[in-house]
PDB file of N, CA and C in Angstrom:
ATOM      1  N   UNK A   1      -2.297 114.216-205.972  1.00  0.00           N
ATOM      2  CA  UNK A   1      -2.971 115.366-206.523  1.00  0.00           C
ATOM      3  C   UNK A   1      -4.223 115.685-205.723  1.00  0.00           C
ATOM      4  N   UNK A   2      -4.788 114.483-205.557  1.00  0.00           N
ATOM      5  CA  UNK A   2      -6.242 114.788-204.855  1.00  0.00           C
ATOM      6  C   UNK A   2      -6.120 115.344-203.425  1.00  0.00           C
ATOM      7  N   UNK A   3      -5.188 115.301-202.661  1.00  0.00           N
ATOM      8  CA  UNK A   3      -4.640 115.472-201.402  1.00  0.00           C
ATOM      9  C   UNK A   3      -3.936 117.078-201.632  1.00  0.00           C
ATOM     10  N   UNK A   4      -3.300 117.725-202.664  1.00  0.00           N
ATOM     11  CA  UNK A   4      -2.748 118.390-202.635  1.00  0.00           C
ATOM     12  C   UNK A   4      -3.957 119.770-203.063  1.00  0.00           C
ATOM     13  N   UNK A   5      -5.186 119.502-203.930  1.00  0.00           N
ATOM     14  CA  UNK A   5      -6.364 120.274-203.876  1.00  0.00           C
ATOM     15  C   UNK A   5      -6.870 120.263-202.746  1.00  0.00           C
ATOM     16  N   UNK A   6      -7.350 118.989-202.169  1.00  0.00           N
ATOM     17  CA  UNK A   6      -7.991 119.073-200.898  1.00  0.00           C
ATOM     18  C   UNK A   6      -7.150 120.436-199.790  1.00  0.00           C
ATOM     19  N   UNK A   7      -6.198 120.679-199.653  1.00  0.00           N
ATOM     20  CA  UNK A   7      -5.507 121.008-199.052  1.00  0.00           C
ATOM     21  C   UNK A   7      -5.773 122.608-199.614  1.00  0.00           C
ATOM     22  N   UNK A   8      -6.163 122.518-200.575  1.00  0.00           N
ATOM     23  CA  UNK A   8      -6.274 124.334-200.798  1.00  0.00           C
ATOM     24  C   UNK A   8      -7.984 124.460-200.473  1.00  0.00           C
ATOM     25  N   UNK A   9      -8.490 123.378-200.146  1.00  0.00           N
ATOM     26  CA  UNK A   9      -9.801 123.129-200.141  1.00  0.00           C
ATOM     27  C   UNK A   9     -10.792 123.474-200.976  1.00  0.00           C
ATOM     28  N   UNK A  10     -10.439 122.930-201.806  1.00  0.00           N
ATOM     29  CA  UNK A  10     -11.377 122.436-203.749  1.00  0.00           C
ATOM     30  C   UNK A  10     -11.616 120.812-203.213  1.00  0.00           C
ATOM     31  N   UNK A  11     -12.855 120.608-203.827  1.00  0.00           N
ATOM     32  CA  UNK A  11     -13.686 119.666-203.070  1.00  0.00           C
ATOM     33  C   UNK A  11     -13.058 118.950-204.965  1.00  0.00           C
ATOM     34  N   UNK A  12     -13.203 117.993-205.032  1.00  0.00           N
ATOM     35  CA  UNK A  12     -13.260 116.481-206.192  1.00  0.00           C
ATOM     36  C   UNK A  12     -14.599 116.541-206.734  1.00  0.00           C
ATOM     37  N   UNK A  13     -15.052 117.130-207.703  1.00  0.00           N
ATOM     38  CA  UNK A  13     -16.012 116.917-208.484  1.00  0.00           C
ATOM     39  C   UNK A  13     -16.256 115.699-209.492  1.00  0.00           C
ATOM     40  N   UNK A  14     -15.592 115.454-210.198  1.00  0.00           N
ATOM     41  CA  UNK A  14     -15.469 114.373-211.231  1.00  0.00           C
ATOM     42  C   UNK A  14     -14.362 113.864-211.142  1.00  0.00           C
ATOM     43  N   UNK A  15     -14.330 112.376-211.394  1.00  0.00           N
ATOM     44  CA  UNK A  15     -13.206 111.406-211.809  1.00  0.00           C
ATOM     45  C   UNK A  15     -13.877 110.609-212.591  1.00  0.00           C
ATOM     46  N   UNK A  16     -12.716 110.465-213.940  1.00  0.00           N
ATOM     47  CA  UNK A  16     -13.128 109.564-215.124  1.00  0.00           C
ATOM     48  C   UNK A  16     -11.494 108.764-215.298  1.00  0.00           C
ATOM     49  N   UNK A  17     -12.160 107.440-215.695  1.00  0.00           N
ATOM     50  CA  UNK A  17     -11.154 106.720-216.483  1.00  0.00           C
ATOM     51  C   UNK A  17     -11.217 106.930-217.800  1.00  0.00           C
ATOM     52  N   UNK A  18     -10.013 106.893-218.423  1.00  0.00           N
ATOM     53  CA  UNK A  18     -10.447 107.011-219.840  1.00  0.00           C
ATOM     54  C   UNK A  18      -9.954 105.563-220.364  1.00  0.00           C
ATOM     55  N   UNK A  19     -10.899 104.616-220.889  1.00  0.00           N
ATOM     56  CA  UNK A  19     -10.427 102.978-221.127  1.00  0.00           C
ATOM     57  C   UNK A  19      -9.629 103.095-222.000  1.00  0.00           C
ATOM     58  N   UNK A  20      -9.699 103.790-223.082  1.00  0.00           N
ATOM     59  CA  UNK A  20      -8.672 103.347-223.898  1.00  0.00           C
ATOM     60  C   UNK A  20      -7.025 103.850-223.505  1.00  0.00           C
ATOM     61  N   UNK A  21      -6.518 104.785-222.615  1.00  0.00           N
ATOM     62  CA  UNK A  21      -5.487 105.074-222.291  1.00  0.00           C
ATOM     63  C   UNK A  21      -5.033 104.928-221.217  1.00  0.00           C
ATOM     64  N   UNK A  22      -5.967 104.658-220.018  1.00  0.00           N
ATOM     65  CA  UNK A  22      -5.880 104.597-218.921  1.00  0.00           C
ATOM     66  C   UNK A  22      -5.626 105.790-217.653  1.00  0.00           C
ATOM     67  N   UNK A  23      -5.652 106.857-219.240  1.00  0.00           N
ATOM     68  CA  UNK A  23      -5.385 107.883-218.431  1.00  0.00           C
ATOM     69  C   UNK A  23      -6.463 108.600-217.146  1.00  0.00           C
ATOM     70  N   UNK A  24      -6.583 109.154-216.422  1.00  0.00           N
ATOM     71  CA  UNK A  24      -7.365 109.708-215.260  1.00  0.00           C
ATOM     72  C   UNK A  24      -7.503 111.440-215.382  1.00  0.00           C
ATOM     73  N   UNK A  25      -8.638 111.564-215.583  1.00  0.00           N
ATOM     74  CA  UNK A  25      -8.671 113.514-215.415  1.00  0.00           C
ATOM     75  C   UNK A  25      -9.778 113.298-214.136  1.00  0.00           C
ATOM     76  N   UNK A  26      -9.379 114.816-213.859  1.00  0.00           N
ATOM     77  CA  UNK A  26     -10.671 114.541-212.557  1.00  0.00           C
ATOM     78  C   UNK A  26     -10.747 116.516-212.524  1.00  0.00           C
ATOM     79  N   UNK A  27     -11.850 116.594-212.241  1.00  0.00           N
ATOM     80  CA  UNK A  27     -12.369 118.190-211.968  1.00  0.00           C
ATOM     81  C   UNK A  27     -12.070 118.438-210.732  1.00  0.00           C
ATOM     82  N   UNK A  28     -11.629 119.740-209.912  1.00  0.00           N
ATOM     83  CA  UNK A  28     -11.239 119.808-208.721  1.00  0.00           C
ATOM     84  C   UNK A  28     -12.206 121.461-209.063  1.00  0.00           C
ATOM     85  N   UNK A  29     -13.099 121.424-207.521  1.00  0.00           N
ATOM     86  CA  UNK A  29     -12.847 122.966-207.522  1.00  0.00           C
ATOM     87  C   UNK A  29     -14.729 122.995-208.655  1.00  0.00           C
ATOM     88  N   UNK A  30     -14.254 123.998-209.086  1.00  0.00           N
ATOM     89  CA  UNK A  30     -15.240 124.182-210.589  1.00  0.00           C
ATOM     90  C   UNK A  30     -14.892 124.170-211.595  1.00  0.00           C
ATOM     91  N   UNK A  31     -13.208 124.377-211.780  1.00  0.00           N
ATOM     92  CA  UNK A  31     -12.757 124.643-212.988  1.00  0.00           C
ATOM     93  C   UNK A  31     -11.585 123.949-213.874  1.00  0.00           C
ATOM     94  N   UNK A  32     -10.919 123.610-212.782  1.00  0.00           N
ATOM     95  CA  UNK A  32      -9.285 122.971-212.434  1.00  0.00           C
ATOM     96  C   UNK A  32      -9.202 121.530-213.290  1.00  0.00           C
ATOM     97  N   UNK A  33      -9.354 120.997-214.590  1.00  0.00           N
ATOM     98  CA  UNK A  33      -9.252 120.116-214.591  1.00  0.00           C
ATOM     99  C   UNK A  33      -7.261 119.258-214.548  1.00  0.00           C
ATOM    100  N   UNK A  34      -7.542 118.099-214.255  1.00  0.00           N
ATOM    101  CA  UNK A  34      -6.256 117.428-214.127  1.00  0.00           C
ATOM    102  C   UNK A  34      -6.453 116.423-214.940  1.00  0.00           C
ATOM    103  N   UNK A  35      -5.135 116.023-215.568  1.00  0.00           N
ATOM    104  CA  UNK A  35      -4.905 114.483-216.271  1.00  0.00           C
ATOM    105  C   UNK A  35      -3.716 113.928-215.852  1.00  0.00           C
ATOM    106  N   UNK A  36      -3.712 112.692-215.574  1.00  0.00           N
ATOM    107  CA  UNK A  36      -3.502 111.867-214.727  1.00  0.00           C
ATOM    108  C   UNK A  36      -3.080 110.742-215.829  1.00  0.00           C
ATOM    109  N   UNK A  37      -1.457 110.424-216.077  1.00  0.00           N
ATOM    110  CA  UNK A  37      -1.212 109.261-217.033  1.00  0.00           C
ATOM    111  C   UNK A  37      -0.915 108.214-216.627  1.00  0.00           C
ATOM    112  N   UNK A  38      -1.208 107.258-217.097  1.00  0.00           N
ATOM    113  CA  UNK A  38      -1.051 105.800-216.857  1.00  0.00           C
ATOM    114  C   UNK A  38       0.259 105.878-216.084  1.00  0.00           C
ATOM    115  N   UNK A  39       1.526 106.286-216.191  1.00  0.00           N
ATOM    116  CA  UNK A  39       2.919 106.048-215.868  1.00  0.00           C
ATOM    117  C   UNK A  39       3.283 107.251-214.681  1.00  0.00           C
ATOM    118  N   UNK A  40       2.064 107.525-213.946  1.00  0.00           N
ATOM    119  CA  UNK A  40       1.783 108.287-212.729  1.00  0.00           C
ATOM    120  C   UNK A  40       2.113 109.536-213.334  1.00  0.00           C
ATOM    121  N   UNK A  41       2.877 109.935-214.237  1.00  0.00           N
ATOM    122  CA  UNK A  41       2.987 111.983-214.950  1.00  0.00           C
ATOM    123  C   UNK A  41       1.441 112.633-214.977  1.00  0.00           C
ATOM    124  N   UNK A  42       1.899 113.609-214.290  1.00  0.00           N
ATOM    125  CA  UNK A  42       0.296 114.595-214.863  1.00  0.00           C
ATOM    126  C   UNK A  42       1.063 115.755-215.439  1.00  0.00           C
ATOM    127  N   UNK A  43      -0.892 116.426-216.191  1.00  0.00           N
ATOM    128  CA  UNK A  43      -0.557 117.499-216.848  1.00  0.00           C
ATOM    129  C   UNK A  43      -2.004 118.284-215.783  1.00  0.00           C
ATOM    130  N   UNK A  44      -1.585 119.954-215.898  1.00  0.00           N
ATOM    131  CA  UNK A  44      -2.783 120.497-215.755  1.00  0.00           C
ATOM    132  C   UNK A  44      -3.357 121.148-217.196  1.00  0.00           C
ATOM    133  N   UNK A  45      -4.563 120.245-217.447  1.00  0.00           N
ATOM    134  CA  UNK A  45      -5.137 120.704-218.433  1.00  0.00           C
ATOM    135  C   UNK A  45      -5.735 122.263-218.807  1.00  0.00           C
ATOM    136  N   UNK A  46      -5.839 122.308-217.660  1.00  0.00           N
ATOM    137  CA  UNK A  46      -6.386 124.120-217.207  1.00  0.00           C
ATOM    138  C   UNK A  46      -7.943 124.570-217.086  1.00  0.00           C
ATOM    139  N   UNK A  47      -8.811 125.315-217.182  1.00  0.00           N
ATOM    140  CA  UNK A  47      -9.726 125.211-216.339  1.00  0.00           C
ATOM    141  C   UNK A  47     -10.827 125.437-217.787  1.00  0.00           C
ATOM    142  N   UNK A  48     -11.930 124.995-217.103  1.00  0.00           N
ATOM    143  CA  UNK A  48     -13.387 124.729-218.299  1.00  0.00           C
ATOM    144  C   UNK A  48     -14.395 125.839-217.355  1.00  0.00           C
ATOM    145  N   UNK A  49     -14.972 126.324-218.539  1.00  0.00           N
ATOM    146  CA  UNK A  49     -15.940 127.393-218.120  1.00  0.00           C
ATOM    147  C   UNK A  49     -17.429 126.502-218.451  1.00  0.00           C
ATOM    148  N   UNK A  50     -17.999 126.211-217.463  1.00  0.00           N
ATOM    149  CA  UNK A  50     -19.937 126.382-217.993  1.00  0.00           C
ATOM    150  C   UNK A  50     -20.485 126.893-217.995  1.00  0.00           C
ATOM    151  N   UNK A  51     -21.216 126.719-218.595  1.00  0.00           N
ATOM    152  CA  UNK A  51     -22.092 127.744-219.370  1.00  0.00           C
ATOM    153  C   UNK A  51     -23.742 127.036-218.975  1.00  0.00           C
ATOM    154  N   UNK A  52     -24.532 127.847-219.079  1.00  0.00           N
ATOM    155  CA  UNK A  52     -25.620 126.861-219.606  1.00  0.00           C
ATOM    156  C   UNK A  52     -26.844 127.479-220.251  1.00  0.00           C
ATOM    157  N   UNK A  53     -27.377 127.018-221.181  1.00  0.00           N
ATOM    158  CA  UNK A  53     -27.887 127.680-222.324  1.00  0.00           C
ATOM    159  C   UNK A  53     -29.163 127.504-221.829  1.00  0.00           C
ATOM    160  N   UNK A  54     -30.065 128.338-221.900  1.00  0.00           N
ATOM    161  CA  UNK A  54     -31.476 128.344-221.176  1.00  0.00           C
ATOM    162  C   UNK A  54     -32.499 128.055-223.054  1.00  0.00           C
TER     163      UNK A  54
END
């Protein structure tokens, strides 16, 4: 996955483990998030908007 963003050239913002599932999401880009399951399947979660509240 990380190879296949790189390639549209979206830089890797975040990578998290999640302990209790083992699952992996990671931010690509600004928006793009991915999840990443223990048994190598992903989903695209789809993209997060920020905001930021002054």
């Amino acid at each position: 996955m990380c190879i296949w963003f790189s390639k549209l050239y979206l830089p890797i913002n975040v990578v998290r483990i999640d302990e209790r599932t083992g699952n992996v999401f990671f931010l690509a880009g600004e928006e793009n998030i991915i999840e990443i399951y223990s048994d190598g399947k992903w989903r695209y979660v789809g993209w997060v908007s920020l905001t930021l509240k002054q």
